[in-house]
PDB file of N, CA and C in Angstrom:
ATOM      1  N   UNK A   1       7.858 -15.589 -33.092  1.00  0.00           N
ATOM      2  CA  UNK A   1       8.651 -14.383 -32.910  1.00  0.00           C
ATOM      3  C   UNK A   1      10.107 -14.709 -33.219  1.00  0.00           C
ATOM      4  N   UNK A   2      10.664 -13.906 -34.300  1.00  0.00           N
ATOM      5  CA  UNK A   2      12.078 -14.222 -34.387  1.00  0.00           C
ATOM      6  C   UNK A   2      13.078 -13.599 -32.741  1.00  0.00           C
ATOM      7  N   UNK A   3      14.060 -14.923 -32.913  1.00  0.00           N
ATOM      8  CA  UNK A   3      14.840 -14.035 -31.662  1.00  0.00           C
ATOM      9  C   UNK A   3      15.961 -13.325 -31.660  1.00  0.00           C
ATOM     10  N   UNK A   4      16.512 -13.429 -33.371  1.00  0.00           N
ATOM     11  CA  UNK A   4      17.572 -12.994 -33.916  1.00  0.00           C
ATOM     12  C   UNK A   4      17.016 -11.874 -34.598  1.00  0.00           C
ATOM     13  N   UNK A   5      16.635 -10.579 -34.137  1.00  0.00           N
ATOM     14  CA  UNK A   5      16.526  -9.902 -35.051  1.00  0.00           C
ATOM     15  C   UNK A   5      17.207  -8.828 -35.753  1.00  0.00           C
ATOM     16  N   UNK A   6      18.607  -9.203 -35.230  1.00  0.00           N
ATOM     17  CA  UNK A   6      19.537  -8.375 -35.571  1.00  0.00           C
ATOM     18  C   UNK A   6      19.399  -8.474 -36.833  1.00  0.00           C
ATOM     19  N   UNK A   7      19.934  -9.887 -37.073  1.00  0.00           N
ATOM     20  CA  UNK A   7      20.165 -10.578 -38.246  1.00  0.00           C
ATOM     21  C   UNK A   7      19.032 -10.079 -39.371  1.00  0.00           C
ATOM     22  N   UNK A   8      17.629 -10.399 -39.424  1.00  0.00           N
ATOM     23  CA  UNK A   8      16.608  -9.664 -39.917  1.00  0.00           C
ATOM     24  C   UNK A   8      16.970  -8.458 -40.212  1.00  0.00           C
ATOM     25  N   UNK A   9      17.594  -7.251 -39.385  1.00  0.00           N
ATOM     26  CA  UNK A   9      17.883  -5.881 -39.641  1.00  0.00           C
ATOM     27  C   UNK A   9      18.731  -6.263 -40.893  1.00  0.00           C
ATOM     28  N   UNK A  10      19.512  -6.848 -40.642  1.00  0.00           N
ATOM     29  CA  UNK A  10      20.276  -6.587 -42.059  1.00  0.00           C
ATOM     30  C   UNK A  10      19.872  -7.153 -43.316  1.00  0.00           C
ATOM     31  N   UNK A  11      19.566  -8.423 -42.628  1.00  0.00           N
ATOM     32  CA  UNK A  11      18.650  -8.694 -43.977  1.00  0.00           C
ATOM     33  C   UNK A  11      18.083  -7.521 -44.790  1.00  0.00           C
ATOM     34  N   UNK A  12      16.702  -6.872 -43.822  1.00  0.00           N
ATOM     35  CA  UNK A  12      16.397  -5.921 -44.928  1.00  0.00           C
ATOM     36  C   UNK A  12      17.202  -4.572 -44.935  1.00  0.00           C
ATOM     37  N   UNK A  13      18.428  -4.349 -44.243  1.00  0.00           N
ATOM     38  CA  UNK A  13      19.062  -3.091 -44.968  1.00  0.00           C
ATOM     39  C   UNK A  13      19.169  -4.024 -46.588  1.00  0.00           C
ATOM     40  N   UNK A  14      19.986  -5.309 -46.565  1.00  0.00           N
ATOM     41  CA  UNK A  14      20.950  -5.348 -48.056  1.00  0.00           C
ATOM     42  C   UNK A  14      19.736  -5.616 -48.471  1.00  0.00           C
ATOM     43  N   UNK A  15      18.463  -5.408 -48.417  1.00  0.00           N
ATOM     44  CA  UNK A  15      17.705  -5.667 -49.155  1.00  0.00           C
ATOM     45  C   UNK A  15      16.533  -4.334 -49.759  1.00  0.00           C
ATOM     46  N   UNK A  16      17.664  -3.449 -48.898  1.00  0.00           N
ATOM     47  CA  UNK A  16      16.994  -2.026 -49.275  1.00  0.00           C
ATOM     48  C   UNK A  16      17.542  -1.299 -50.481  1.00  0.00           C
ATOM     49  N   UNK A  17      18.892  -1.923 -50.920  1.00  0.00           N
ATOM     50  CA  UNK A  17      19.355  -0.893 -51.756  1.00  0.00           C
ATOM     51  C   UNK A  17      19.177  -1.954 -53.288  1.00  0.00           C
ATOM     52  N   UNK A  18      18.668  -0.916 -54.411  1.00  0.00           N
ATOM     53  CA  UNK A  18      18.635  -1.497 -55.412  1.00  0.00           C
ATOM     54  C   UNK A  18      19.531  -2.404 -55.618  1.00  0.00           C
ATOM     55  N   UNK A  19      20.948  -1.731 -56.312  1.00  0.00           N
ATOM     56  CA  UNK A  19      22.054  -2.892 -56.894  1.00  0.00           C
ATOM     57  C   UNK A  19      21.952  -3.891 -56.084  1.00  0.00           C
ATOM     58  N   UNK A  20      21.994  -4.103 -55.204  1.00  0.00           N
ATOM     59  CA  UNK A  20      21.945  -5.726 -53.552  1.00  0.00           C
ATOM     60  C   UNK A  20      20.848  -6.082 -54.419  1.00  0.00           C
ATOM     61  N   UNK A  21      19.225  -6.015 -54.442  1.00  0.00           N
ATOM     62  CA  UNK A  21      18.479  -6.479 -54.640  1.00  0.00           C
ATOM     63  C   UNK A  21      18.206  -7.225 -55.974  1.00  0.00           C
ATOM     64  N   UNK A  22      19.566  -6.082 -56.866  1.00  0.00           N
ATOM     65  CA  UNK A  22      19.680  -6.685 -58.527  1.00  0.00           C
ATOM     66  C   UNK A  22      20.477  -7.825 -58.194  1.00  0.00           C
ATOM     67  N   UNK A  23      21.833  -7.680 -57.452  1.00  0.00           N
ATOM     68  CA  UNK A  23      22.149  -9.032 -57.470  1.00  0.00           C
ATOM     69  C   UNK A  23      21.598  -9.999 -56.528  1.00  0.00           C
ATOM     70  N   UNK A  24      20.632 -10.048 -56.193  1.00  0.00           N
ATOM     71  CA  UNK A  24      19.937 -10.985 -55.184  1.00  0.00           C
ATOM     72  C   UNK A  24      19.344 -11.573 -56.514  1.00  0.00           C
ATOM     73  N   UNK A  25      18.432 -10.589 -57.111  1.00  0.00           N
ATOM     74  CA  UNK A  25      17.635 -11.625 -58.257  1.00  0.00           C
ATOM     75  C   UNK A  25      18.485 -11.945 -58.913  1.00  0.00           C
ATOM     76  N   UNK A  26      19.497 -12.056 -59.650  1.00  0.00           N
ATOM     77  CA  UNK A  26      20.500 -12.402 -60.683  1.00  0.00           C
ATOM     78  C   UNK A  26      20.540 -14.056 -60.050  1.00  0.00           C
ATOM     79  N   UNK A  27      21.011 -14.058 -59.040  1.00  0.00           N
ATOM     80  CA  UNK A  27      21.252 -14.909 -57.885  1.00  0.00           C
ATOM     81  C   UNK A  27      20.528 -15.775 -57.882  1.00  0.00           C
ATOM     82  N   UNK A  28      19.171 -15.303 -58.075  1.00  0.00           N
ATOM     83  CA  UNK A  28      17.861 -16.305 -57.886  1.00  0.00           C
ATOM     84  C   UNK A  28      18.033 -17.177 -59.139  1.00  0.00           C
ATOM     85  N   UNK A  29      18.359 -16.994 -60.095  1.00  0.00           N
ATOM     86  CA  UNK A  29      18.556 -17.746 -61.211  1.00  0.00           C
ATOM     87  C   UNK A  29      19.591 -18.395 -61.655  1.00  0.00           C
ATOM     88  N   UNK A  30      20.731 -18.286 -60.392  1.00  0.00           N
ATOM     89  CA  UNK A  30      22.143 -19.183 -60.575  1.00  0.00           C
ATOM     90  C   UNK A  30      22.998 -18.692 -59.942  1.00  0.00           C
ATOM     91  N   UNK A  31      23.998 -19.252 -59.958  1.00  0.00           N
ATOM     92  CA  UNK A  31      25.260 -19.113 -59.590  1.00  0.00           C
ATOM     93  C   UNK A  31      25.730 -17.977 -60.378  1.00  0.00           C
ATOM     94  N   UNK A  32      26.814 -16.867 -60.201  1.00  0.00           N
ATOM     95  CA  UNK A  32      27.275 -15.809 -60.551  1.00  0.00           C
ATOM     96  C   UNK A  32      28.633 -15.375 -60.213  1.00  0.00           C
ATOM     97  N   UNK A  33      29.352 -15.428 -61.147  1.00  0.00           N
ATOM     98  CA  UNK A  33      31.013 -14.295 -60.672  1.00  0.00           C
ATOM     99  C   UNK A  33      30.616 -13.405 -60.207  1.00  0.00           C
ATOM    100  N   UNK A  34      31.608 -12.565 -59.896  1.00  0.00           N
ATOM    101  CA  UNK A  34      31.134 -10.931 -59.436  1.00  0.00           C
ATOM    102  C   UNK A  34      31.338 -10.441 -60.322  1.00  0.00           C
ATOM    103  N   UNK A  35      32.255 -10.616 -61.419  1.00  0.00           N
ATOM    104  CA  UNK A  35      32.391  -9.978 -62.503  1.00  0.00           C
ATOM    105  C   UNK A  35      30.903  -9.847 -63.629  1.00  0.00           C
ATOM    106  N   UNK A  36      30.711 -11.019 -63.676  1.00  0.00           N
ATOM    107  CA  UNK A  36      28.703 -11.116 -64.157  1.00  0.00           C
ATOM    108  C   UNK A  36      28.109  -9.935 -62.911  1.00  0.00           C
ATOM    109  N   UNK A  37      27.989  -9.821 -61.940  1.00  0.00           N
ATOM    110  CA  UNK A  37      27.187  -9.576 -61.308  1.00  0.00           C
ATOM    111  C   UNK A  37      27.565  -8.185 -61.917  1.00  0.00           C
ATOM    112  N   UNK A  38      28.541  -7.928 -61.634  1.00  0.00           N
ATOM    113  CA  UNK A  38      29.152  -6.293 -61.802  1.00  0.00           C
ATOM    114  C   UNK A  38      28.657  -5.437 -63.197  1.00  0.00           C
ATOM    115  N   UNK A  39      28.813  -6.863 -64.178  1.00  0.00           N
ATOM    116  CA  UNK A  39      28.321  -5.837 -65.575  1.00  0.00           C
ATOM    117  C   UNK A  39      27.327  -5.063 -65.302  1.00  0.00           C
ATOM    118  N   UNK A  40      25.994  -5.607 -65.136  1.00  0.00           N
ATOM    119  CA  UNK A  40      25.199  -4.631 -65.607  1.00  0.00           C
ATOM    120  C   UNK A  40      25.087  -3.328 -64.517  1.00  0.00           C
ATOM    121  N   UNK A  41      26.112  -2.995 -63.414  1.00  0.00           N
ATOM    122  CA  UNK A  41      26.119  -2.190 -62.578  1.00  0.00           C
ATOM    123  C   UNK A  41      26.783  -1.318 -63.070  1.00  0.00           C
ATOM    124  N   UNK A  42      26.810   0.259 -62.780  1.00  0.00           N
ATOM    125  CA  UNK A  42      27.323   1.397 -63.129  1.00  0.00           C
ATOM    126  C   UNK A  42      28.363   1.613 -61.812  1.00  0.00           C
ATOM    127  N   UNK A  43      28.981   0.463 -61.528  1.00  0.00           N
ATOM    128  CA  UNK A  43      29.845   0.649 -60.592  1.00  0.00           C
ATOM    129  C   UNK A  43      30.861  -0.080 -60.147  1.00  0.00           C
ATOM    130  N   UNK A  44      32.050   0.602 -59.444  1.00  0.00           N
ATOM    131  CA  UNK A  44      33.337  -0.422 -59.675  1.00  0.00           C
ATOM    132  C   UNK A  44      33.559  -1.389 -58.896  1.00  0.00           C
ATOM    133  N   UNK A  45      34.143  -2.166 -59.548  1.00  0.00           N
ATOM    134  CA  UNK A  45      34.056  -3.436 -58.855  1.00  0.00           C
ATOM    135  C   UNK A  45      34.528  -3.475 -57.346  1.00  0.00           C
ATOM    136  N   UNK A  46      35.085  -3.002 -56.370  1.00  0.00           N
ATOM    137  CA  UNK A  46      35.219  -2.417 -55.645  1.00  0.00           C
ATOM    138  C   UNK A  46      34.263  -2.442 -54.616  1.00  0.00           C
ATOM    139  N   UNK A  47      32.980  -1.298 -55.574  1.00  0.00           N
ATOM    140  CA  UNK A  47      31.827  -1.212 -54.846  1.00  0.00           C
ATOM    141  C   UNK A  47      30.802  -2.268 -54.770  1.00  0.00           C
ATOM    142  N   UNK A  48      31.144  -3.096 -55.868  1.00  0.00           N
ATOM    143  CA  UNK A  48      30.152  -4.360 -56.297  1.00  0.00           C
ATOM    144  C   UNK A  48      30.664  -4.901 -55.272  1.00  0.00           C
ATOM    145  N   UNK A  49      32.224  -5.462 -54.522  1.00  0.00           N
ATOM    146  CA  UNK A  49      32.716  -6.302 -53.588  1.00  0.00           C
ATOM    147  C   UNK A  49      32.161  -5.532 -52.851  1.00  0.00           C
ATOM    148  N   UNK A  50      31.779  -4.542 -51.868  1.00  0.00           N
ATOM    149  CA  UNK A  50      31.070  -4.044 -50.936  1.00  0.00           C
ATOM    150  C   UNK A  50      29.851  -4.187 -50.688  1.00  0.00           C
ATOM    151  N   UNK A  51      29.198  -3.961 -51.594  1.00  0.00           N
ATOM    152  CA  UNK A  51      27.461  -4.860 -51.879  1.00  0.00           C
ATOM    153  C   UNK A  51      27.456  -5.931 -51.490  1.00  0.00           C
ATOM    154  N   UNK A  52      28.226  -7.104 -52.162  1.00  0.00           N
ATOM    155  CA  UNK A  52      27.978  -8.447 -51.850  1.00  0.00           C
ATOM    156  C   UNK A  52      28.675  -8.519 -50.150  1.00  0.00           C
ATOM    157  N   UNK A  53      29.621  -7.905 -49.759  1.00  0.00           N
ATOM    158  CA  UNK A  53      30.045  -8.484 -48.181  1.00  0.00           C
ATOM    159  C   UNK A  53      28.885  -7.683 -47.860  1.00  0.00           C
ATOM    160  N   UNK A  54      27.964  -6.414 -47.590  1.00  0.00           N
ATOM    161  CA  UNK A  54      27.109  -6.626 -46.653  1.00  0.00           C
ATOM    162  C   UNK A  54      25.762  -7.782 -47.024  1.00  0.00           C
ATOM    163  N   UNK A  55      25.319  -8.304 -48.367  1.00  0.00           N
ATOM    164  CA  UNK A  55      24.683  -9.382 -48.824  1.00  0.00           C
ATOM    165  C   UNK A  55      25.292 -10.855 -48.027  1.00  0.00           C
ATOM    166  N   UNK A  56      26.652 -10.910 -47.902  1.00  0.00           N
ATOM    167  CA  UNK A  56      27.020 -11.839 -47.340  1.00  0.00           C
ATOM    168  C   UNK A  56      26.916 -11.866 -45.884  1.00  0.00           C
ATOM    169  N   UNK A  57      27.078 -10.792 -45.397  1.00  0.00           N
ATOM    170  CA  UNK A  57      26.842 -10.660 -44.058  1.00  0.00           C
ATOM    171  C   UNK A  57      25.614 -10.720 -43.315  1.00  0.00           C
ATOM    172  N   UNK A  58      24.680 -10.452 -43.955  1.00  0.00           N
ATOM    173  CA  UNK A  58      22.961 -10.485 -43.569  1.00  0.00           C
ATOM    174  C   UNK A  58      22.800 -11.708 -44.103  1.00  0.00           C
ATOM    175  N   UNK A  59      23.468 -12.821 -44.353  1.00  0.00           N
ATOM    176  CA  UNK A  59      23.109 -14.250 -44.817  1.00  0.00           C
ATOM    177  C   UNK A  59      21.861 -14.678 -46.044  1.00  0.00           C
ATOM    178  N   UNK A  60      22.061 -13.747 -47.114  1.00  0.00           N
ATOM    179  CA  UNK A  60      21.025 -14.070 -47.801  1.00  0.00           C
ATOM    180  C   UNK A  60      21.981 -14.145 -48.895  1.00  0.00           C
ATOM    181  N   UNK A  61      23.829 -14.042 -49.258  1.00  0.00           N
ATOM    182  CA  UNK A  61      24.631 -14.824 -50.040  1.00  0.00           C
ATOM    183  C   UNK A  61      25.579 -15.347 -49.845  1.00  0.00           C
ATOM    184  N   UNK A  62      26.307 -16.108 -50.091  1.00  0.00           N
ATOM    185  CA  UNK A  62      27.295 -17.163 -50.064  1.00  0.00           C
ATOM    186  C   UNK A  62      28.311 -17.074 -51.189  1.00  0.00           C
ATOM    187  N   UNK A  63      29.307 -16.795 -50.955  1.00  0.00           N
ATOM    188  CA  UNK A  63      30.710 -16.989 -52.195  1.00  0.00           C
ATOM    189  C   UNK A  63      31.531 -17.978 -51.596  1.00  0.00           C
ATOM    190  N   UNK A  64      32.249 -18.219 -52.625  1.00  0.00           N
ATOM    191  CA  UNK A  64      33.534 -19.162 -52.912  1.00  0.00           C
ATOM    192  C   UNK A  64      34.192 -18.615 -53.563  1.00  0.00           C
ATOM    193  N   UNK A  65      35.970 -18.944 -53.234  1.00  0.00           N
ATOM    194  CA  UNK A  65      36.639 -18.705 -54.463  1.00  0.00           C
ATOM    195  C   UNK A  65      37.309 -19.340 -54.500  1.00  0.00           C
ATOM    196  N   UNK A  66      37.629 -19.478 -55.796  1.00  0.00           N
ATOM    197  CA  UNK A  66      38.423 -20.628 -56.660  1.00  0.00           C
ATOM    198  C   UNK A  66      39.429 -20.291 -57.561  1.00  0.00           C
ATOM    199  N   UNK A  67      40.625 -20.538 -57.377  1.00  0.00           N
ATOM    200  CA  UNK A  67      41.566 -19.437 -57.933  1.00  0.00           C
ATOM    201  C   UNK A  67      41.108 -18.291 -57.934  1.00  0.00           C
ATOM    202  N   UNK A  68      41.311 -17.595 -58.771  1.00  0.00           N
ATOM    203  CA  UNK A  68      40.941 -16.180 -59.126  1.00  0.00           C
ATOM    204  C   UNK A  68      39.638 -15.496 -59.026  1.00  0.00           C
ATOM    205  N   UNK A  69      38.674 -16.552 -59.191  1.00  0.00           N
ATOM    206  CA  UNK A  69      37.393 -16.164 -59.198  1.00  0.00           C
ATOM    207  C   UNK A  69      36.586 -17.124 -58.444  1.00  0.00           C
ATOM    208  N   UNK A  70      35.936 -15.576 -58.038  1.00  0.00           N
ATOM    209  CA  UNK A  70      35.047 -15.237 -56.770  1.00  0.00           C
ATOM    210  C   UNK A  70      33.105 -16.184 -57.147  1.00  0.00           C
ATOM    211  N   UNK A  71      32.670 -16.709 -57.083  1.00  0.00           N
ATOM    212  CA  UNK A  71      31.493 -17.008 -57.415  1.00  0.00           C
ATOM    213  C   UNK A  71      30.415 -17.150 -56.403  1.00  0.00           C
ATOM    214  N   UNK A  72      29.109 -16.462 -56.422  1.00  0.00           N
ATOM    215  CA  UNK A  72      28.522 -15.979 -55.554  1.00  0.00           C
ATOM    216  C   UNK A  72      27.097 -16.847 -55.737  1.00  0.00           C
ATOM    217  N   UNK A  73      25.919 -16.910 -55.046  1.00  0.00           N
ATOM    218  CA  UNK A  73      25.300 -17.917 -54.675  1.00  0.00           C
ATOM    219  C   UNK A  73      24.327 -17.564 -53.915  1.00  0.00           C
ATOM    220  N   UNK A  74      22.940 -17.693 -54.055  1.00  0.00           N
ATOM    221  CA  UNK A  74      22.109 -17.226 -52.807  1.00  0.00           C
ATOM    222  C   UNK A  74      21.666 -18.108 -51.944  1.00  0.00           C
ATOM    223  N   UNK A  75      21.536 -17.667 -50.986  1.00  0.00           N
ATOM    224  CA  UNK A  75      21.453 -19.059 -49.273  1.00  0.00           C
ATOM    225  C   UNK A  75      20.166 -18.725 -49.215  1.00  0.00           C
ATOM    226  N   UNK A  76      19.432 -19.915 -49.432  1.00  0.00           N
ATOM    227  CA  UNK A  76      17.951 -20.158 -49.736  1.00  0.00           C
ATOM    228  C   UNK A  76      17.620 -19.829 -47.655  1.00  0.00           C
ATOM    229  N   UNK A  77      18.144 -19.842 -46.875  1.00  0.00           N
ATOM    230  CA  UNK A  77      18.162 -20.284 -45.344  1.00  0.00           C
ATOM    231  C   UNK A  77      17.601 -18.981 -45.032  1.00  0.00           C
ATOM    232  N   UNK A  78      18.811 -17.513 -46.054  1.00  0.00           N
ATOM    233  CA  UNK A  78      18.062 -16.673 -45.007  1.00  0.00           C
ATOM    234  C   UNK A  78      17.447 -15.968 -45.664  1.00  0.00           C
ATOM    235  N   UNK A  79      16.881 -16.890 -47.070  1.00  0.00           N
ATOM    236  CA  UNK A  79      15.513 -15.718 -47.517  1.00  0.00           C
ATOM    237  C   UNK A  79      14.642 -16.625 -46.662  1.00  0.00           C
ATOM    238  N   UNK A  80      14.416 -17.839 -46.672  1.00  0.00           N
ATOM    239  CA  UNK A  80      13.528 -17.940 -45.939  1.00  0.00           C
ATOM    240  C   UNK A  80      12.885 -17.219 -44.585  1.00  0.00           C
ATOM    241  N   UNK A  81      14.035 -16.959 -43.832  1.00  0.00           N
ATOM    242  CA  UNK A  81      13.953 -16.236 -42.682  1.00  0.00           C
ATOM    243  C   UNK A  81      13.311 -14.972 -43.195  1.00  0.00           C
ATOM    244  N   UNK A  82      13.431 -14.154 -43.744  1.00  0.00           N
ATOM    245  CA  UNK A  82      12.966 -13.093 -44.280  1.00  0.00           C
ATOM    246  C   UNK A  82      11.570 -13.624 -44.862  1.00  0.00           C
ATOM    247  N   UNK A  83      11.268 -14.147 -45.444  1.00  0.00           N
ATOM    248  CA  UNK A  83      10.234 -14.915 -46.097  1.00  0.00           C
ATOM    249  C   UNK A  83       9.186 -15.486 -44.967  1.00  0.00           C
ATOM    250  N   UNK A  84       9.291 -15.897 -43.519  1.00  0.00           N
ATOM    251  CA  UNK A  84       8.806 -15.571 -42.729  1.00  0.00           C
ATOM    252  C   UNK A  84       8.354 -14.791 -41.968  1.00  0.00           C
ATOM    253  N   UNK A  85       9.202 -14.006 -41.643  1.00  0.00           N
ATOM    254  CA  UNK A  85       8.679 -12.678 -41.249  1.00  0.00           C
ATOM    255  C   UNK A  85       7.763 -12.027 -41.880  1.00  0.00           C
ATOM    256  N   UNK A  86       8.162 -11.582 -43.298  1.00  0.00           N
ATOM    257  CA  UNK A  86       6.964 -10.962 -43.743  1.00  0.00           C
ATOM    258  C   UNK A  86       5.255 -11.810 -43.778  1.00  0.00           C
ATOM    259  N   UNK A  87       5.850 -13.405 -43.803  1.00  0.00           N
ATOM    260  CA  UNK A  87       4.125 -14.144 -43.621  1.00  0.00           C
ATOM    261  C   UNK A  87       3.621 -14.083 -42.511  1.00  0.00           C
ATOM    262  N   UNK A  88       4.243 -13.898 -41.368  1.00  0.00           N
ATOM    263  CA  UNK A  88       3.172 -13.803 -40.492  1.00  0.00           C
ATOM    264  C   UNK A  88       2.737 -12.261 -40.129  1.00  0.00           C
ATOM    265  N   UNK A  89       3.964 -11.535 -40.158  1.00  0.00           N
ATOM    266  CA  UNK A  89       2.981 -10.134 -40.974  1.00  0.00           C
ATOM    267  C   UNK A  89       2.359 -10.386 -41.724  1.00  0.00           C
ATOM    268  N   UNK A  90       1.499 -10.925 -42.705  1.00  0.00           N
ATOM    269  CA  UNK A  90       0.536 -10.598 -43.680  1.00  0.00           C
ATOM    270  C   UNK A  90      -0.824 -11.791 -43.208  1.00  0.00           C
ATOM    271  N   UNK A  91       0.203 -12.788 -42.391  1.00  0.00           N
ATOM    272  CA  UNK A  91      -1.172 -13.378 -41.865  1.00  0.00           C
ATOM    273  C   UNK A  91      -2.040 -12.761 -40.832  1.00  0.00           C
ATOM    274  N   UNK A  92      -1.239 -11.977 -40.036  1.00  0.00           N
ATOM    275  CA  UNK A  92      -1.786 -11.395 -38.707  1.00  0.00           C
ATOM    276  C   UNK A  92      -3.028 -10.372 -38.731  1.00  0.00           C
ATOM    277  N   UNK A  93      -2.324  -9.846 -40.423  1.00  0.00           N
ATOM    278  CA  UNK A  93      -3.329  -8.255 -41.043  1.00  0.00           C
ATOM    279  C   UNK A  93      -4.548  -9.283 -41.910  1.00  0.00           C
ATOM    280  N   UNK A  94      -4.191 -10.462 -41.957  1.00  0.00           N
ATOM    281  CA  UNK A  94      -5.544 -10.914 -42.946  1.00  0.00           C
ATOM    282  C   UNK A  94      -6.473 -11.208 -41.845  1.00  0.00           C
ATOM    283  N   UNK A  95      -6.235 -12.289 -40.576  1.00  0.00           N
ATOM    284  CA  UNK A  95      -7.059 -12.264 -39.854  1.00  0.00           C
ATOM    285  C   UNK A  95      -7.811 -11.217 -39.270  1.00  0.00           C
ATOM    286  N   UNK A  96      -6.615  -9.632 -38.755  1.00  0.00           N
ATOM    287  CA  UNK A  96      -7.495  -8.947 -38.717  1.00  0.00           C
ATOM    288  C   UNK A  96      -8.671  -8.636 -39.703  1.00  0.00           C
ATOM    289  N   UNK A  97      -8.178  -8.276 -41.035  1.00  0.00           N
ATOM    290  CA  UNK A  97      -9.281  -7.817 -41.876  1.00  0.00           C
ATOM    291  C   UNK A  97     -10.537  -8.490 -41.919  1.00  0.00           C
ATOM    292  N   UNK A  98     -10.283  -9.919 -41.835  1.00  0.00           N
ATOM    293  CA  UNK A  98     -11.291 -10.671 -41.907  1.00  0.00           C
ATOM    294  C   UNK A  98     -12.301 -10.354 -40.545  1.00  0.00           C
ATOM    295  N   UNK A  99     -11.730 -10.371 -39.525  1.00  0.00           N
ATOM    296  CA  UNK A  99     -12.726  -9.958 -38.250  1.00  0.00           C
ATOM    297  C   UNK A  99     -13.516  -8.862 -38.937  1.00  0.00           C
ATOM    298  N   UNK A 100     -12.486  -7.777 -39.612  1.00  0.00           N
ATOM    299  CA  UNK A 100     -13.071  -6.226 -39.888  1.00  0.00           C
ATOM    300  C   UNK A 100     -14.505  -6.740 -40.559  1.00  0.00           C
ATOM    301  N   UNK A 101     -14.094  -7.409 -41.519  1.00  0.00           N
ATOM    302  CA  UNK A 101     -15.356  -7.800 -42.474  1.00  0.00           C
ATOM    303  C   UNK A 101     -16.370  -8.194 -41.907  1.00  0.00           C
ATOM    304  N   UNK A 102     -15.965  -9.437 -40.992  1.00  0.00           N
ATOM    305  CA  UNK A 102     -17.180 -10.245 -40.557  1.00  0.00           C
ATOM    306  C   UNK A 102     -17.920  -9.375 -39.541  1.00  0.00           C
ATOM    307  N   UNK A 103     -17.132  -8.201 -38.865  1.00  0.00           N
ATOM    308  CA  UNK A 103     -18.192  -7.112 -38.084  1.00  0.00           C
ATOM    309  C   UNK A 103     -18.829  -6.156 -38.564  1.00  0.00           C
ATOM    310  N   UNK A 104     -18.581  -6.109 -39.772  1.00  0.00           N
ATOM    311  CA  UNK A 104     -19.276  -4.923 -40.817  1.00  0.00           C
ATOM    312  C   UNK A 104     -20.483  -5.579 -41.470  1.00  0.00           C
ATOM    313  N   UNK A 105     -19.845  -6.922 -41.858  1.00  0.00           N
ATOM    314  CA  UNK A 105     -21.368  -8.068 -42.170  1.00  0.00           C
ATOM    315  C   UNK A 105     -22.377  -8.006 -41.376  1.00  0.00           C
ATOM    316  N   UNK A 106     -22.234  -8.342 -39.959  1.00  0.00           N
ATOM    317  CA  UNK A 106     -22.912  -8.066 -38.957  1.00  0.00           C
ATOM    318  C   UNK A 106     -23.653  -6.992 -38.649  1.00  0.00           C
ATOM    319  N   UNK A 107     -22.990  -5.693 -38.505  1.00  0.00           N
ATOM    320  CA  UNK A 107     -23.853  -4.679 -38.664  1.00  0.00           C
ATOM    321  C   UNK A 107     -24.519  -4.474 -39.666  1.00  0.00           C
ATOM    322  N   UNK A 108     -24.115  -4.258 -40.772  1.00  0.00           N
ATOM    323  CA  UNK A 108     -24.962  -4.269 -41.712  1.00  0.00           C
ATOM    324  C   UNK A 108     -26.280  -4.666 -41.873  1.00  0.00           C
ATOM    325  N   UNK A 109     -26.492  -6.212 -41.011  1.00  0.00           N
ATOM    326  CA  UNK A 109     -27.610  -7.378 -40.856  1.00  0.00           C
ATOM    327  C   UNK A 109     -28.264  -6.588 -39.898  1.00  0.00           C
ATOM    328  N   UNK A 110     -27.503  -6.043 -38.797  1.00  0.00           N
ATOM    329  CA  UNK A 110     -28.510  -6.077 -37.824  1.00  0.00           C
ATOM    330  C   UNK A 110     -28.945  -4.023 -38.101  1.00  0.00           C
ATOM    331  N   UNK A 111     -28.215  -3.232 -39.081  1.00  0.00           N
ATOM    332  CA  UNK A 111     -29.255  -2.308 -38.791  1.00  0.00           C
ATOM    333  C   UNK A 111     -28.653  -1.587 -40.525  1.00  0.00           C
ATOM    334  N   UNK A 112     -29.674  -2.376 -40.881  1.00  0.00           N
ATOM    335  CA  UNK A 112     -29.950  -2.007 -42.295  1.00  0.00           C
ATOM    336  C   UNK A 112     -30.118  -0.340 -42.570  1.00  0.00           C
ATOM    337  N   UNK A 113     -30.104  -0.349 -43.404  1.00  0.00           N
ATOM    338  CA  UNK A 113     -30.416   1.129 -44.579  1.00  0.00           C
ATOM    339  C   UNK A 113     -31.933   1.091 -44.627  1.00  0.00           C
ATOM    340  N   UNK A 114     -32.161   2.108 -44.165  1.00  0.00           N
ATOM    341  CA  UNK A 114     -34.123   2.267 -44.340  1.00  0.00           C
ATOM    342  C   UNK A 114     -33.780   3.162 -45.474  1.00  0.00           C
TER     343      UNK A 114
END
């Protein structure tokens, strides 16, 4: 059971809105300015810096800046956290299913189709 689940909440808000989620994957494949991040967004940079502080704030990115530029980074820590949660949600629903099955097997055996 997580005990932080604040933290989780936000996780999946910034992980509710498209652009967050575009630059999450961008992310997944490197390091990024905001200015990279920003191109392919229909939005001002401004709003791109607003995206990434609530991304930064739900701990699933990390910036630096260095002179002038801002370079952004994804924190492997709290996808994991997120990345947990959803597994033992999906383990919890497999075991159920599997019971489901193995009692439907069962009946099945014990009162066949005449």
């Amino acid at each position: 059971m997580f005990h932080d689940s604040a933290q989780l909440d936000l996780m999946f808000q910034a992980l509710a809105d498209p652009a967050r989620r575009m630059m999450v994957e961008r992310l997944s494949r490197g390091s990024a300015s905001v200015s990279e991040l920003a191109e392919p967004l229909d939005m001002s940079l401004s709003a791109v810096m607003q995206h990434l502080q609530l991304l930064e704030t739900s701990g699933l990115v990390r910036s630096e800046k260095v002179g002038r530029v801002r370079t952004c980074r994804i924190e492997p820590k709290g996808l994991s956290m997120a990345e947990s949660w959803i597994s033992e949600r999906r383990s919890t629903w497999e075991r159920r299913l599997d019971r489901l099955g193995d009692f439907l097997a069962a009946q099945s055996k014990t009162n066949p189709k005449e």
